[in-house]
Protein backbone atom coordinates (compact mmCIF):
# COMPACT_ATOMS: atom_id res chain seq x y z
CA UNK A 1 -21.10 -6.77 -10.48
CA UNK A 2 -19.29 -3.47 -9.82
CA UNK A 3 -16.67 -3.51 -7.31
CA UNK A 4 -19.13 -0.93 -5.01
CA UNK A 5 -21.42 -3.73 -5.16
CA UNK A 6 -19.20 -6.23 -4.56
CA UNK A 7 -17.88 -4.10 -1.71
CA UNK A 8 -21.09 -2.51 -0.46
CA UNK A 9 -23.31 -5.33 0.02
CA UNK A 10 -21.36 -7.53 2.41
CA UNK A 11 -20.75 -4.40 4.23
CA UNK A 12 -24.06 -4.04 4.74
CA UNK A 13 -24.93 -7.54 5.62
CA UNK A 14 -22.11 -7.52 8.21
CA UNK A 15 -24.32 -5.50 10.67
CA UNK A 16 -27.92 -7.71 10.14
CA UNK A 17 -25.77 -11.25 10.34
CA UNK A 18 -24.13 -9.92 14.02
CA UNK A 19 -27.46 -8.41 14.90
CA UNK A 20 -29.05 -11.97 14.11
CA UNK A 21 -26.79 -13.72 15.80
CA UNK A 22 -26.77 -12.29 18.63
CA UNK A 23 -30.79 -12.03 18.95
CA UNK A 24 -30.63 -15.51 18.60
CA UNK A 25 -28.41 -16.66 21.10
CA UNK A 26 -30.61 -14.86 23.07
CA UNK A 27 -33.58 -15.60 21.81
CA UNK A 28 -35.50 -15.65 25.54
CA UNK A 29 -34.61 -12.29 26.10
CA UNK A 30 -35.41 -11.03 22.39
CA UNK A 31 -39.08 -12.84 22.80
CA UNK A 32 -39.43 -10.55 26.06
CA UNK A 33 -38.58 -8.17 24.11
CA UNK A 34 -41.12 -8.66 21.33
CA UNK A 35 -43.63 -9.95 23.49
CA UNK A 36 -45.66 -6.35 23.67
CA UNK A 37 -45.08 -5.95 20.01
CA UNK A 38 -46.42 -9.17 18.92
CA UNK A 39 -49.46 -9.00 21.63
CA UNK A 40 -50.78 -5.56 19.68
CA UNK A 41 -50.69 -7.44 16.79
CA UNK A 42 -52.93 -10.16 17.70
CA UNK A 43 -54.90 -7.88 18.80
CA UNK A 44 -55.43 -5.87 15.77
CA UNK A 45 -55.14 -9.32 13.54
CA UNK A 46 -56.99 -12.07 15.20
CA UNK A 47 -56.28 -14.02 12.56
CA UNK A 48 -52.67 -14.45 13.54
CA UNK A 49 -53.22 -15.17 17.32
CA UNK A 50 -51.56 -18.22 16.67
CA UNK A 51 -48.38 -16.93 15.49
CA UNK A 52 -48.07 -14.08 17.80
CA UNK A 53 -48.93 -16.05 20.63
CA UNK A 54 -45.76 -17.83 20.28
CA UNK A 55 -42.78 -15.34 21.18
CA UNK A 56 -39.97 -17.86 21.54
CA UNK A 57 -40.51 -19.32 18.13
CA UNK A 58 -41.36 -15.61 16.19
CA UNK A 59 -37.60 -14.44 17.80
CA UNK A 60 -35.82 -17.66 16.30
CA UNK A 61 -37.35 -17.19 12.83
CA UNK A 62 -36.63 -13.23 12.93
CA UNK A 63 -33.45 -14.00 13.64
CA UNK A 64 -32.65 -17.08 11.07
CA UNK A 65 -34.34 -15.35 8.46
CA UNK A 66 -32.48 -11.90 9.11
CA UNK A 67 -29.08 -13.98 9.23
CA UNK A 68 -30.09 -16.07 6.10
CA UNK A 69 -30.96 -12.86 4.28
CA UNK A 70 -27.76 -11.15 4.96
CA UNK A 71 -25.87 -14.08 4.05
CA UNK A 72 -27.53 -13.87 0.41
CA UNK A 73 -27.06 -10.02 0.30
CA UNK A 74 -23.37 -10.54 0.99
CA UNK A 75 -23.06 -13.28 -1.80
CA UNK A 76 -24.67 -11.48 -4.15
CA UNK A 77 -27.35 -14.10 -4.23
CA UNK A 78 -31.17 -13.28 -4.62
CA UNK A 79 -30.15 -9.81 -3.49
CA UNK A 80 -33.08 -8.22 -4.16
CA UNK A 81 -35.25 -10.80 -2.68
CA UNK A 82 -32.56 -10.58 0.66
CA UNK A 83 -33.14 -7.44 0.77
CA UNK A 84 -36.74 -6.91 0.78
CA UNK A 85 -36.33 -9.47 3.94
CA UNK A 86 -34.16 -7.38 5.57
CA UNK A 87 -36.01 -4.55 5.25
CA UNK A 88 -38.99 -6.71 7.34
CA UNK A 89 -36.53 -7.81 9.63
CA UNK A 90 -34.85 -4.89 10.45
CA UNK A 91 -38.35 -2.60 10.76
CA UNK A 92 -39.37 -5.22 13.14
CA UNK A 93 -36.29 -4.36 14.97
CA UNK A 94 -36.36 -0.94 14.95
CA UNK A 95 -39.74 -0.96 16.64
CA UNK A 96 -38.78 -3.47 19.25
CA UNK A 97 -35.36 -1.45 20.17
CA UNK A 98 -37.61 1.65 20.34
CA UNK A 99 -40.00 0.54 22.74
CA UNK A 100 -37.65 -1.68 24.67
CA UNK A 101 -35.19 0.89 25.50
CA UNK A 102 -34.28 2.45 28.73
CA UNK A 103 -35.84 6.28 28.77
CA UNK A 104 -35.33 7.42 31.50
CA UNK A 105 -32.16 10.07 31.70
CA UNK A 106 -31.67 12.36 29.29
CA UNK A 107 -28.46 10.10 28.45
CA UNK A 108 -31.01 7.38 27.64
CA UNK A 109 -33.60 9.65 25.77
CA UNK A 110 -30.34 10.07 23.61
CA UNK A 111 -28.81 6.74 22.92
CA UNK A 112 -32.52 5.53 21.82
CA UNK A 113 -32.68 8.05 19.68
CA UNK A 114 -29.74 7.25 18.23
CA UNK A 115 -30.38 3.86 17.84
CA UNK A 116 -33.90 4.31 16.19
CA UNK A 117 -31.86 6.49 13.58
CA UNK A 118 -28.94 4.12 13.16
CA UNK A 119 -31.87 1.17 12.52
CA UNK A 120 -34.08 3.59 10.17
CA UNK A 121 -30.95 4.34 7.80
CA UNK A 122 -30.22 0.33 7.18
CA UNK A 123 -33.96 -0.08 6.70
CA UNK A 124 -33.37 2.77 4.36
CA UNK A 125 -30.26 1.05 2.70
CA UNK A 126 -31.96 -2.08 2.58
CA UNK A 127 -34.90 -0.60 1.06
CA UNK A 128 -32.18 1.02 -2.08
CA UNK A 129 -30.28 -2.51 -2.07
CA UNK A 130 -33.82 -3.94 -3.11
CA UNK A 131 -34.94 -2.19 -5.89
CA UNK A 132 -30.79 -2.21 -7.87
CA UNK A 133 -30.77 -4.20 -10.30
CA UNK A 134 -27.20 -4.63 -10.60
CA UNK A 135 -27.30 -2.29 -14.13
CA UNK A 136 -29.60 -5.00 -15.77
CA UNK A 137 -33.41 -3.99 -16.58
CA UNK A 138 -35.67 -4.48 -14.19
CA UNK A 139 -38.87 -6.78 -14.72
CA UNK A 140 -41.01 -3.32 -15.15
CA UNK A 141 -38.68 -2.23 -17.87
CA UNK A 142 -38.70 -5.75 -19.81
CA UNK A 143 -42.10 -6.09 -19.84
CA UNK A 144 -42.66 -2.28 -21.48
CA UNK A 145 -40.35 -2.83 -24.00
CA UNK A 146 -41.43 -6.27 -24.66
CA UNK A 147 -44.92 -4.86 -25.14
CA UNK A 148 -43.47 -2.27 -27.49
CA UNK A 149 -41.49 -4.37 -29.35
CA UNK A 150 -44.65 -6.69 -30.31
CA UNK A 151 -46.75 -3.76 -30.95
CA UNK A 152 -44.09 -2.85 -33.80
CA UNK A 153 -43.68 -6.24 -34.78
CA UNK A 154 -47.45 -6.23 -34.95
CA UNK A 155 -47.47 -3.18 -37.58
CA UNK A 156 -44.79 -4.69 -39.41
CA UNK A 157 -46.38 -7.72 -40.35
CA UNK A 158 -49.82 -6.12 -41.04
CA UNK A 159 -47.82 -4.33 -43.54
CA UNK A 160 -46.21 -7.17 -44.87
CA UNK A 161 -49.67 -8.72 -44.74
CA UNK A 162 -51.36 -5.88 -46.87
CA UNK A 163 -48.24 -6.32 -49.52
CA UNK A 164 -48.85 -9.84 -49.74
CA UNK A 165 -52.75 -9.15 -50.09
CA UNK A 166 -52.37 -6.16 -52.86
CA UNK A 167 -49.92 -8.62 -54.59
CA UNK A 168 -52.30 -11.33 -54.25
CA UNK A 169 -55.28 -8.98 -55.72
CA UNK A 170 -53.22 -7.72 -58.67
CA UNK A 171 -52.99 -11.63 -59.39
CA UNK A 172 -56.44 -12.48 -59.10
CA UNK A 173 -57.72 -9.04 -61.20
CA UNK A 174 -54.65 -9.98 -63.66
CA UNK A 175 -56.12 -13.72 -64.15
CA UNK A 176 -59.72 -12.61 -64.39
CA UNK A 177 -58.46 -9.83 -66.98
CA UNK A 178 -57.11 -12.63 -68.98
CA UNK A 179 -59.80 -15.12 -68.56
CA UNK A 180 -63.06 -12.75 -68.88
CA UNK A 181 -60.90 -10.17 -71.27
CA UNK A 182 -60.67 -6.93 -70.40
């Protein structure tokens, strides 16, 4: 791991693991808060009325599973997999922020603003921390090479296979020469 890595990430997490705390010591007010969100949602997925219909317990698990991601990405453990979390978590966030702010000054018009940009650029740096690969290959790159590499292995042993059958003819036509004559 470079030392920006080593550096970067726990930066990063720093700002989803107080976020997730706090949401879920107050977890009554965050489920207000998501309340309207998750409502829509059961509207437009029926499917998942159970789920949405249960604001108190959707906050808690937001919250525990942004704080457990952010504890990975700061390790360095499953980063990519923290990551991609995070970037759930926090766009979840971002919408709930944005519709739950104040609006009504122009001072207000301004500080949600800002805070819908401040939330869209760690979705954004989530969204880079879970494609590195930490300068190894990723699974994309493996599996092309692989693919290549036993497509030339492939062409290599016909070759050695048509060797082996020429040598093997020459053999046979030699023997039959010698048996048959000429």
């Amino acid at each position: 791991m470079t030392i920006v890595r080593f550096v970067a990430r726990p930066l990063l997490a720093s700002s989803f693991i107080a976020s997730g705390v706090d949401r879920l010591k107050n977890s009554a007010n965050t489920a207000e808060q998501l309340r309207p969100v998750l409502e829509r949602a059961g509207k437009t997925v029926p499917s998942a009325k159970p789920v949405t219909s249960n604001a108190p317990m959707v906050a808690k698990v937001v919250s525990g599973t942004q704080i457990g991601a952010a504890v990975l990405l700061a390790i360095g453990k499953l980063s990519r997999f923290a990551a991609t979390l995070l970037v759930a978590t926090s766009a979840l966030n971002a919408i709930v922020e944005y519709r739950s702010a104040e609006s009504a000054t122009k001072e207000d018009k301004t500080r949600r603003r800002n805070q819908l940009l401040k939330n869209v650029s760690l979705v954004g740096a989530v969204l880079i921390a879970s494609v590195d690969t930490n300068g190894r290959p990723g699974l994309a790159w493996r599996a092309e090479h692989f693919a290549s590499d036993t497509r030339k292995n492939a062409k290599s042993l016909s070759k050695d296979a048509r060797k082996q059958l020429h040598k093997a003819d020459k053999g046979v036509r030699s023997t039959a020469t010698d048996v048959f004559g000429s």
